[in-house]
Protein backbone atom coordinates (compact mmCIF):
# COMPACT_ATOMS: atom_id res chain seq x y z
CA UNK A 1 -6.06 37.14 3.81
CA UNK A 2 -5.00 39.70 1.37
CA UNK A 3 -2.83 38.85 -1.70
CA UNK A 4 0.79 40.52 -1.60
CA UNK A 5 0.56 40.30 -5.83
CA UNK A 6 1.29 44.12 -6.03
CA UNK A 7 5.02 43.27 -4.77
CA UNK A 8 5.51 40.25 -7.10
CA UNK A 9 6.31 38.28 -4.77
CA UNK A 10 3.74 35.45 -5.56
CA UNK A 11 1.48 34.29 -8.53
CA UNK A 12 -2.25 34.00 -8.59
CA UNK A 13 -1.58 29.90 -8.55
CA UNK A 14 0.55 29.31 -5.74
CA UNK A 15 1.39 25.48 -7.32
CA UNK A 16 3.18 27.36 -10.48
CA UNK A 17 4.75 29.76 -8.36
CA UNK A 18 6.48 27.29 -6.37
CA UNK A 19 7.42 25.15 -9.89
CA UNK A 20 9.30 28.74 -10.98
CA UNK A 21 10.47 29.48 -7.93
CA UNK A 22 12.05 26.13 -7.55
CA UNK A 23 13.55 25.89 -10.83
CA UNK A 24 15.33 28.93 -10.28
CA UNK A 25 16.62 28.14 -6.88
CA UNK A 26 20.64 27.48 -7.67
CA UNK A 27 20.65 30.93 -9.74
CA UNK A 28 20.93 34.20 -8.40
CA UNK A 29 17.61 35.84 -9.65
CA UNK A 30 15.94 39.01 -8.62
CA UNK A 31 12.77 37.66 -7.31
CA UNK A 32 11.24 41.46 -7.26
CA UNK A 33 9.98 43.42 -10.37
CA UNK A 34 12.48 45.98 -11.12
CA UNK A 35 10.02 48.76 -11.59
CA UNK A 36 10.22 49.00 -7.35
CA UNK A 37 13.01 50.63 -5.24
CA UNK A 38 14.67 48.45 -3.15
CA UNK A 39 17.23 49.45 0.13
CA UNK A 40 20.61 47.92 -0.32
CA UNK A 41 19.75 44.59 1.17
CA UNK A 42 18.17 43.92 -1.53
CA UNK A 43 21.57 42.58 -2.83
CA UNK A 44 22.29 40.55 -0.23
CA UNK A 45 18.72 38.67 0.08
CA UNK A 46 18.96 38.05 -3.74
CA UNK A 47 22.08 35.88 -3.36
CA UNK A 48 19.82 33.92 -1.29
CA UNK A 49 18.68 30.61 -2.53
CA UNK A 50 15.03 31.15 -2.69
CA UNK A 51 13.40 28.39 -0.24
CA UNK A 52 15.67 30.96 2.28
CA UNK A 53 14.06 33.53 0.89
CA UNK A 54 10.76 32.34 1.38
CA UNK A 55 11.28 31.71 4.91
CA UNK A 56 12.16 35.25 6.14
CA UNK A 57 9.12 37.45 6.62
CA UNK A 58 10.33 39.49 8.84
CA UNK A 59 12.97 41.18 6.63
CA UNK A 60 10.04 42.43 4.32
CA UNK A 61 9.78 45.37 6.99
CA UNK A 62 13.16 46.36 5.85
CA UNK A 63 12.18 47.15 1.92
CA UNK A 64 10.90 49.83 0.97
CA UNK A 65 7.10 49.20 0.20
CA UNK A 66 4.19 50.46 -2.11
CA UNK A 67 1.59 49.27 -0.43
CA UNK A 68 0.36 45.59 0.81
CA UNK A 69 -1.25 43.15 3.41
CA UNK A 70 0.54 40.17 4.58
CA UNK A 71 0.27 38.24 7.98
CA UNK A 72 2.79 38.06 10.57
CA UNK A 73 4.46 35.17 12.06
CA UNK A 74 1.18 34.92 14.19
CA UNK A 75 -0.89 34.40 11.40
CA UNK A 76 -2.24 37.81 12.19
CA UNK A 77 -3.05 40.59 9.15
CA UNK A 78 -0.78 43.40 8.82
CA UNK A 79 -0.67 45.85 6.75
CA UNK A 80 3.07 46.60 4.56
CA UNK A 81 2.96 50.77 4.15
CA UNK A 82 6.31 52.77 3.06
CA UNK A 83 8.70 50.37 4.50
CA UNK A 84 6.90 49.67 8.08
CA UNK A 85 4.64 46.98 9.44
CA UNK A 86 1.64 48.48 10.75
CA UNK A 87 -0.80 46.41 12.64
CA UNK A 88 -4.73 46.75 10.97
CA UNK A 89 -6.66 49.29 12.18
CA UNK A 90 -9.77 48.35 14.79
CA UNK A 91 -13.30 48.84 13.62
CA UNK A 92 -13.63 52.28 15.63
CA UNK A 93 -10.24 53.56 14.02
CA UNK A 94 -11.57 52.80 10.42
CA UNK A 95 -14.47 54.61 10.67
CA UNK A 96 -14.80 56.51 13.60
CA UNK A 97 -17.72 58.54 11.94
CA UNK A 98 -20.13 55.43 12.72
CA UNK A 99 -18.90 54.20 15.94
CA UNK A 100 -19.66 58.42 16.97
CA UNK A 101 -23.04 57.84 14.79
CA UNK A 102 -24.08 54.95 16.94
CA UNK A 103 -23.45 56.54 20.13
CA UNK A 104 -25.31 59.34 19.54
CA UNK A 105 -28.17 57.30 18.39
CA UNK A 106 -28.13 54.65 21.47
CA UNK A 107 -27.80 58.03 23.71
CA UNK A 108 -31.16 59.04 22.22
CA UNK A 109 -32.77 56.12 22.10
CA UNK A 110 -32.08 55.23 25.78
CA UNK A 111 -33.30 59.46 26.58
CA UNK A 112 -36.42 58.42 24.76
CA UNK A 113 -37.74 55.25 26.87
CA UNK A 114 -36.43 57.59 29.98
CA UNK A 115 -38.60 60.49 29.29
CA UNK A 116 -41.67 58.33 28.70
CA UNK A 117 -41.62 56.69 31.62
CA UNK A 118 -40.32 59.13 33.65
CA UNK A 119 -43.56 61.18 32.86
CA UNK A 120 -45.28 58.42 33.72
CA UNK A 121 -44.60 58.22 36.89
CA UNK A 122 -44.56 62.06 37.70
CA UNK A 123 -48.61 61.64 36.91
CA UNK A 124 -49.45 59.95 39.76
CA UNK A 125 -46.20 60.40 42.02
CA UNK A 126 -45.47 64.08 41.59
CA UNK A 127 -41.84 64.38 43.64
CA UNK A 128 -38.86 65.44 41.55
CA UNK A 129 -36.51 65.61 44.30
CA UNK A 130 -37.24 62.34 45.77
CA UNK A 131 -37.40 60.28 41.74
CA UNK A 132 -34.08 62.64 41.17
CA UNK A 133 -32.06 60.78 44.16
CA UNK A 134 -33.98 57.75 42.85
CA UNK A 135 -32.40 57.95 39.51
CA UNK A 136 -28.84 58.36 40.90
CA UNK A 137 -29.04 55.63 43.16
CA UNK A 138 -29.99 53.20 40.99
CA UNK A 139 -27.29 53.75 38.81
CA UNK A 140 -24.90 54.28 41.68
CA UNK A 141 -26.11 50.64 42.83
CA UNK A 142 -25.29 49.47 39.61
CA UNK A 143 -21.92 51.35 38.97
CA UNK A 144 -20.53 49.00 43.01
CA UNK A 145 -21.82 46.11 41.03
CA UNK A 146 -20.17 46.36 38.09
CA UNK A 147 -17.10 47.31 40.15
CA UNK A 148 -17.37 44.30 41.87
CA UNK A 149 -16.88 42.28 38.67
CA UNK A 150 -14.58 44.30 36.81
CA UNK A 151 -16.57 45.61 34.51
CA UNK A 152 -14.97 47.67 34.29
CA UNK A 153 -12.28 47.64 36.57
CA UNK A 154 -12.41 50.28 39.22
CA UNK A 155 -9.74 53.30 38.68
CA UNK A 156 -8.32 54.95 42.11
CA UNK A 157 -9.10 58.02 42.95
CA UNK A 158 -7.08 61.02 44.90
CA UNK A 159 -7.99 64.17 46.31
CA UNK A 160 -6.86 66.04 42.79
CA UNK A 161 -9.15 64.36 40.75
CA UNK A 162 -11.75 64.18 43.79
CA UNK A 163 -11.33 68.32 43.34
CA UNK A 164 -11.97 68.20 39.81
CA UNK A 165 -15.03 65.86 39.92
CA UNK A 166 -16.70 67.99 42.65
CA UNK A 167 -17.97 70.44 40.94
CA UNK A 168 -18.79 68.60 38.15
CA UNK A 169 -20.83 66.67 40.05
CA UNK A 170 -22.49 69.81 41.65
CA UNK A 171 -23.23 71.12 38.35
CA UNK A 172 -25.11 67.71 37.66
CA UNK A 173 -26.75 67.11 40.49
CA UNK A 174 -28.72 70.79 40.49
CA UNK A 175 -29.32 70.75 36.65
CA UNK A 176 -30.81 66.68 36.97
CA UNK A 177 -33.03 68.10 40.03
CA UNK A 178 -33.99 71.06 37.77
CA UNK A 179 -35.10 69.29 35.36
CA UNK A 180 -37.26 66.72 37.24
CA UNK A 181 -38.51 70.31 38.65
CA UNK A 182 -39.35 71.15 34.94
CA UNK A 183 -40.53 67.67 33.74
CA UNK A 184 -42.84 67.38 36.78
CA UNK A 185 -44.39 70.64 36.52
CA UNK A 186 -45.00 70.83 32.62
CA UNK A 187 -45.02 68.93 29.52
CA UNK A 188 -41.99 66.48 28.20
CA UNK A 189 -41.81 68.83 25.01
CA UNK A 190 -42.26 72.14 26.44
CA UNK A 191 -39.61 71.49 28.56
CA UNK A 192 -37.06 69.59 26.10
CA UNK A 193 -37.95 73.04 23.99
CA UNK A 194 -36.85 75.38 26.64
CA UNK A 195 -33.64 73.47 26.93
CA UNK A 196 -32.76 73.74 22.95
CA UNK A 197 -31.06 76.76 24.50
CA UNK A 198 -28.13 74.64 25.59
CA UNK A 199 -26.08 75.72 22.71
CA UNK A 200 -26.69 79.20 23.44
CA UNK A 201 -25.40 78.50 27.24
CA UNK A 202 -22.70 76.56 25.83
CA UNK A 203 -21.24 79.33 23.65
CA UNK A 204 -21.64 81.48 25.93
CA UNK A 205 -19.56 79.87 28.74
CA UNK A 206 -16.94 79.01 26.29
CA UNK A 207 -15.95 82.49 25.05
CA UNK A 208 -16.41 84.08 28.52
CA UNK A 209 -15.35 81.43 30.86
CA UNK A 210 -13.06 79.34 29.03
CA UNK A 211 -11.51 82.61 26.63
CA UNK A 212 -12.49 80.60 23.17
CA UNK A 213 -14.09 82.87 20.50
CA UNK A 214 -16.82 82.14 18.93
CA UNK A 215 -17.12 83.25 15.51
CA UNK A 216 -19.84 85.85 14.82
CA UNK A 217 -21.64 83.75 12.08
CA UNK A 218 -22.06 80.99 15.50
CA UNK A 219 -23.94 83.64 17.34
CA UNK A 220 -26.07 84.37 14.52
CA UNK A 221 -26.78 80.91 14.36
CA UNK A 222 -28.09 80.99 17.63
CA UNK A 223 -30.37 83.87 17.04
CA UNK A 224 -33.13 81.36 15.43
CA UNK A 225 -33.27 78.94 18.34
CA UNK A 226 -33.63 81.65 20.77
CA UNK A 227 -36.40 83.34 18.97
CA UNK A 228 -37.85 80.21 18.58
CA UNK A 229 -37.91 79.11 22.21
CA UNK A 230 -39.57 82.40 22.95
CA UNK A 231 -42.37 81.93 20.26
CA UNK A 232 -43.24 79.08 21.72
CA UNK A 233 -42.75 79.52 25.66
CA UNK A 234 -45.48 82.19 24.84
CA UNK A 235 -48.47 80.27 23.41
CA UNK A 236 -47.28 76.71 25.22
CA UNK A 237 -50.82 75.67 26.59
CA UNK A 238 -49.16 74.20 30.39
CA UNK A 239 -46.49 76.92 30.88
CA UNK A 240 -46.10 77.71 34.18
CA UNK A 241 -43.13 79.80 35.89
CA UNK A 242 -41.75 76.93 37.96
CA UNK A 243 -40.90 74.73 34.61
CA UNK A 244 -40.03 77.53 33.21
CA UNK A 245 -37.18 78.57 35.41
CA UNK A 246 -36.19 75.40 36.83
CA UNK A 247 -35.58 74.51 32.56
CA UNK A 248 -33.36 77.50 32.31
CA UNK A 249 -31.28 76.50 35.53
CA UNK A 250 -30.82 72.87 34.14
CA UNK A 251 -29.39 74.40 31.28
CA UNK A 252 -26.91 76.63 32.85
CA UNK A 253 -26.02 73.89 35.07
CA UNK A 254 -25.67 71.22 32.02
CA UNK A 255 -23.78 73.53 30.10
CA UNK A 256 -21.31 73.84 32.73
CA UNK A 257 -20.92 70.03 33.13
CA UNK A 258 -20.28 69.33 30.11
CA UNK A 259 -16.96 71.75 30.39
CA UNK A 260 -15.71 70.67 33.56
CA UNK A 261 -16.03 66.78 32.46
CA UNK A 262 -14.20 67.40 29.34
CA UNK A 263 -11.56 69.30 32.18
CA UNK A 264 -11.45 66.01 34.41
CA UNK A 265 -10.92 63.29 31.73
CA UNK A 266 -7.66 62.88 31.86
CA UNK A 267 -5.96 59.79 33.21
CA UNK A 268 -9.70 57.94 34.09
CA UNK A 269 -11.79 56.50 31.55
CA UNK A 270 -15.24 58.15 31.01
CA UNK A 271 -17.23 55.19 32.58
CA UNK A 272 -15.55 55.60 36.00
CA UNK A 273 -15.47 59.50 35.71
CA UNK A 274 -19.05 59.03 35.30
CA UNK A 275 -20.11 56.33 38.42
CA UNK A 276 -17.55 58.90 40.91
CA UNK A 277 -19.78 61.36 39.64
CA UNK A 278 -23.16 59.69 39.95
CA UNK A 279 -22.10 58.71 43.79
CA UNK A 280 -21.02 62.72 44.32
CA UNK A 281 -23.85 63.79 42.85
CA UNK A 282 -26.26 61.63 45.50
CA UNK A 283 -24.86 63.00 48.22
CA UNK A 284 -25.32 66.78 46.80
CA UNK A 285 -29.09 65.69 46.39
CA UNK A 286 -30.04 63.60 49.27
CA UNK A 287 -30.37 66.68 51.62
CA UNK A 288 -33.28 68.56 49.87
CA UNK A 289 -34.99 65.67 49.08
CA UNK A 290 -35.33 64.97 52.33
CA UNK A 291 -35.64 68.76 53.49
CA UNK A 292 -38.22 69.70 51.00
CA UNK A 293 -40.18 66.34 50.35
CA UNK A 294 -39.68 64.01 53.26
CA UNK A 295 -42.40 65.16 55.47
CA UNK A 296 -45.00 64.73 52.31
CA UNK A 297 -43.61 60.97 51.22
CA UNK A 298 -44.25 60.37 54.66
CA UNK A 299 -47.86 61.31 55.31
CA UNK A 300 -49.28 60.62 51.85
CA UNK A 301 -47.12 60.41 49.13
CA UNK A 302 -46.00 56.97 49.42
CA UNK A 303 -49.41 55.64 50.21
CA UNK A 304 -51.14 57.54 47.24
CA UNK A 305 -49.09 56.56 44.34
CA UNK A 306 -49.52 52.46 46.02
CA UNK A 307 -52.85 52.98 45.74
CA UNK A 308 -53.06 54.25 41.87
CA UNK A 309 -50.73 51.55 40.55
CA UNK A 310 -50.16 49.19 43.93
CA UNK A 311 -46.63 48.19 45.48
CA UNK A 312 -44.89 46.21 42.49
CA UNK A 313 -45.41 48.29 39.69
CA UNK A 314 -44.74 51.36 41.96
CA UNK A 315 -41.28 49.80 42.76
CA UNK A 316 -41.14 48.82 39.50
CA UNK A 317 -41.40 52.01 37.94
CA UNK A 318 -38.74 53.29 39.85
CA UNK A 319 -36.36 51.04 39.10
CA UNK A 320 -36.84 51.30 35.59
CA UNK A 321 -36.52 55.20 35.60
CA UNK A 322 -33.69 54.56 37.06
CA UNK A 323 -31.66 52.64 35.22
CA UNK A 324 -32.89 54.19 31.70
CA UNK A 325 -31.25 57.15 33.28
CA UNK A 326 -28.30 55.78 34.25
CA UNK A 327 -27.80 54.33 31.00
CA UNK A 328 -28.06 56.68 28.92
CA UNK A 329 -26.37 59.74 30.60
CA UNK A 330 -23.20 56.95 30.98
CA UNK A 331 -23.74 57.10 27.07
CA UNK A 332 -23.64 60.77 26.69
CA UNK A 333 -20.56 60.33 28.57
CA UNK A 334 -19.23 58.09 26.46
CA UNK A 335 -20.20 60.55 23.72
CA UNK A 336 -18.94 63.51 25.10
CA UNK A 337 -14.80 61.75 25.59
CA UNK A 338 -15.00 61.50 21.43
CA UNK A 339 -16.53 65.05 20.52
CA UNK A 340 -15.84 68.49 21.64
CA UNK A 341 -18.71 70.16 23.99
CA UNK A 342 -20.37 72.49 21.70
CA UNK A 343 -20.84 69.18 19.34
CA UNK A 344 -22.04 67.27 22.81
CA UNK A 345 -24.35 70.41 23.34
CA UNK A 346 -25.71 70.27 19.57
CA UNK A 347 -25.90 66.88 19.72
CA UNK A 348 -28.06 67.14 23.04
CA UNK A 349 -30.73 69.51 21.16
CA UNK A 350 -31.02 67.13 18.48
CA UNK A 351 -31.79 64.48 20.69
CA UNK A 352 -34.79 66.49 21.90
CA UNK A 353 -36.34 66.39 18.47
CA UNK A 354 -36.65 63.05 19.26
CA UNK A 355 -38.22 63.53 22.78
CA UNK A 356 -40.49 65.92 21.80
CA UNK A 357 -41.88 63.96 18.73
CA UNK A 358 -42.27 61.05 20.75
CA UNK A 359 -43.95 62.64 24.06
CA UNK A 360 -46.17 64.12 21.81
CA UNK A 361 -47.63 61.18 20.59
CA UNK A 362 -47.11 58.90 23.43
CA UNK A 363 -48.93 61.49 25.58
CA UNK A 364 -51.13 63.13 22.90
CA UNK A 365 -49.91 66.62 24.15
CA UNK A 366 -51.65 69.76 22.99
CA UNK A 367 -49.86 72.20 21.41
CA UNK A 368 -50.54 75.40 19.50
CA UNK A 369 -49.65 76.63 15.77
CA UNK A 370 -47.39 79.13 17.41
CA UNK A 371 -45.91 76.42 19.88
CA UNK A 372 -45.19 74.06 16.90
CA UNK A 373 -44.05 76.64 14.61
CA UNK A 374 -41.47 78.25 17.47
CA UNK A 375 -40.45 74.58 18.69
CA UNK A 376 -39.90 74.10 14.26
CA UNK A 377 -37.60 77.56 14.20
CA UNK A 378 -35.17 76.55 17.10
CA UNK A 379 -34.82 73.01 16.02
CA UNK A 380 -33.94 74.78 12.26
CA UNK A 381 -31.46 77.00 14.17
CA UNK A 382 -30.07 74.28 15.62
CA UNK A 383 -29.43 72.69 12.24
CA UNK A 384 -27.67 75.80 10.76
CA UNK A 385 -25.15 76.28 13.85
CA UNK A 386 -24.21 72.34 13.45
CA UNK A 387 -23.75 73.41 9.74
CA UNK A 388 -22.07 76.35 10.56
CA UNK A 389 -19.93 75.09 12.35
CA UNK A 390 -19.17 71.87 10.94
CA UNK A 391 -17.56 74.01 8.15
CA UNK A 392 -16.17 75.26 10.40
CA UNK A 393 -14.12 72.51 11.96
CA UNK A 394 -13.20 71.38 8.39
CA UNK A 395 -11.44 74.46 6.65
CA UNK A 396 -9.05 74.23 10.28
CA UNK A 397 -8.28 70.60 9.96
CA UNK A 398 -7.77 71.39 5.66
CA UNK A 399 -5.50 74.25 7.30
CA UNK A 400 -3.51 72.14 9.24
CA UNK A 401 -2.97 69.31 6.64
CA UNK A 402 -1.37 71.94 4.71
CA UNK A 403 0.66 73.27 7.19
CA UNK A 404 2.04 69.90 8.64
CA UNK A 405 2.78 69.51 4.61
């Protein structure tokens, strides 16, 4: 409990205080230092004997007050600031830096373990379309049972918000199929390097679709990872067109997402938004799974990956994939309600460093000098638009200060 000593209301030994305090009790003594402005009650509460005084707490809301902590009736800690009782702050209020910090690091962390093990599996069961409605259905599994128990509780839905989660749900479901499409076709880094162009996509749809301008300086920023993306989409020893393209759609798709979620999160918390999405998004890609891959799982495919691993790691694997998935794009949910979605976007490319550095030794990829050298420049680019722009972000909220003062 902290001390209220900067008001002068109590002594560092609370036995003397109380032997003053006492002595004093039949004269009418200012009990404050006079070196602090007082209201007019102050008058009043001084005429008080003081074991009176010392019962009222609640009156100390009424003075005008440096600055202290104190508890309330409750026992609970309060904090005393310019005459009002303000209840403490929660961890994530205090320093909402960290909590951010931490979710960005679980969110990678989680993409990590999924990209391992989702390559895993594509070498000896290649079928993106079929491990994409995997993926979703685990988690939508898991989203009815945490429903079930409240945790959390499940928020209503109407047809408004239905509308607005639509084609957010569109937008993931073709850019999570596009990238199993990518993952499945080349290697984890290649890929994760091709989509270091989310930024670029990002800006882009911002200033055209949503009418924000992007400073020129933001562009040029850009310029780096783009040039870097190209060195090393040239010399990248397992390029092939179908990762190639199915990379760039997951990025336009992605990018898109990320704007329309920010649209529909208002009213819902993220975790719901995100389990009404994951269930949308099933539905969008149960179709051409079953279109494009059904008759394959169903001759061989099924039979050939049992027969490399055997039944229980097989369903194992899936699982797994699954709910690493799951997890962490609820996380990058999470993330994306505190930040703004360039940040989410810049956010998402640093992430990759982290995929690619990891798939790279998990797998022992191959990669060229140029490969590592372009894959080096776009991750650099990405570091001087988050610089960029973090200055940004600060001389407007340094502008505003002043102009609120």
């Amino acid at each position: 409990m902290a001390s209220i000593s900067s008001l002068s209301l109590i002594h560092q030994s609370r036995s003397s205080s109380f032997h003053k305090l006492h002595s004093k009790s039949h004269r009418n003594v200012h009990p404050i230092s006079n070196h602090l402005e007082f209201s007019p009650l102050h008058k009043k509460i001084a005429s008080l004997k003081t074991p009176t005084l010392l019962k009222l707490r609640r009156p100390l809301s009424d003075f005008r007050l440096v600055k202290a902590a104190a508890a309330d009736e409750e026992g609970h800690e309060i904090e005393l600031t310019k005459g009002f009782v303000e209840p403490n702050k929660s961890f994530s209020e205090k320093f909402p830096a960290l909590v951010t910090g931490f979710f960005f690091f679980t969110w990678y962390f989680l993409n990590v373990i999924f990209n391992i093990l989702n390559k895993k599996v594509y070498n000896y069961f290649p079928y993106p379309y079929f491990v994409s409605v995997i993926h979703l259905l685990v988690g939508v599994v898991y989203c009815l049972i945490s429903w079930s128990l409240g945790l959390p509780k499940r928020a209503p839905i109407n047809k408004e918000l239905l509308g607005l989660l639509t084609p957010v749900a569109a937008c993931h479901a073709l850019g999570h199929v596009m990238s199993n499409v990518s993952f499945a076709a080349v290697a984890v880094s290649f890929t994760h390097t091709i989509k270091a162009l989310e930024p670029f996509f990002s800006a882009a749809a911002s200033q055209f679709v949503l009418g924000h301008q992007i400073p020129l300086p933001l562009w040029l920023s850009l310029a780096p990872v783009v040039l870097g993306v190209s060195m090393a989409s040239l010399t990248e020893l397992s390029f092939n067109w179908t990762g190639f393209i199915s990379a760039m759609i997951s990025n336009i798709s992605f990018t898109y997402r990320s704007i329309y979620s920010k649209k529909a999160m208002t009213g819902m918390d993220s975790t719901n938004i995100y389990a009404y999405i994951s269930i949308i998004a099933l539905l969008f890609c149960l179709p051409p799974a079953i279109v494009i891959e059904g008759p394959q799982l169903m001759q061989h495919g099924f039979k050939a990956a049992i027969a490399k691993v055997g039944l229980q790691k097989f369903l194992s694997d899936l699982f797994w994939i699954g709910m690493f998935y799951h997890l962490y794009n609820q996380v990058a949910t999470n993330t994306l309600e505190r930040v703004a979605p360039l940040t989410h976007a810049v956010g998402n490319v640093l992430k990759r460093v982290f995929v690619i550095g990891f798939s790279i030794v998990v797998f022992g990829n191959r990669i060229s000098t140029q490969t590592g050298i372009g894959t080096g420049i776009a991750i650099a680019g990405v570091a001087m638009y988050s610089l960029i722009k973090a200055n940004m972000e600060e001389e407007k909220r340094k502008a505003a200060q002043q102009h609120s003062s």
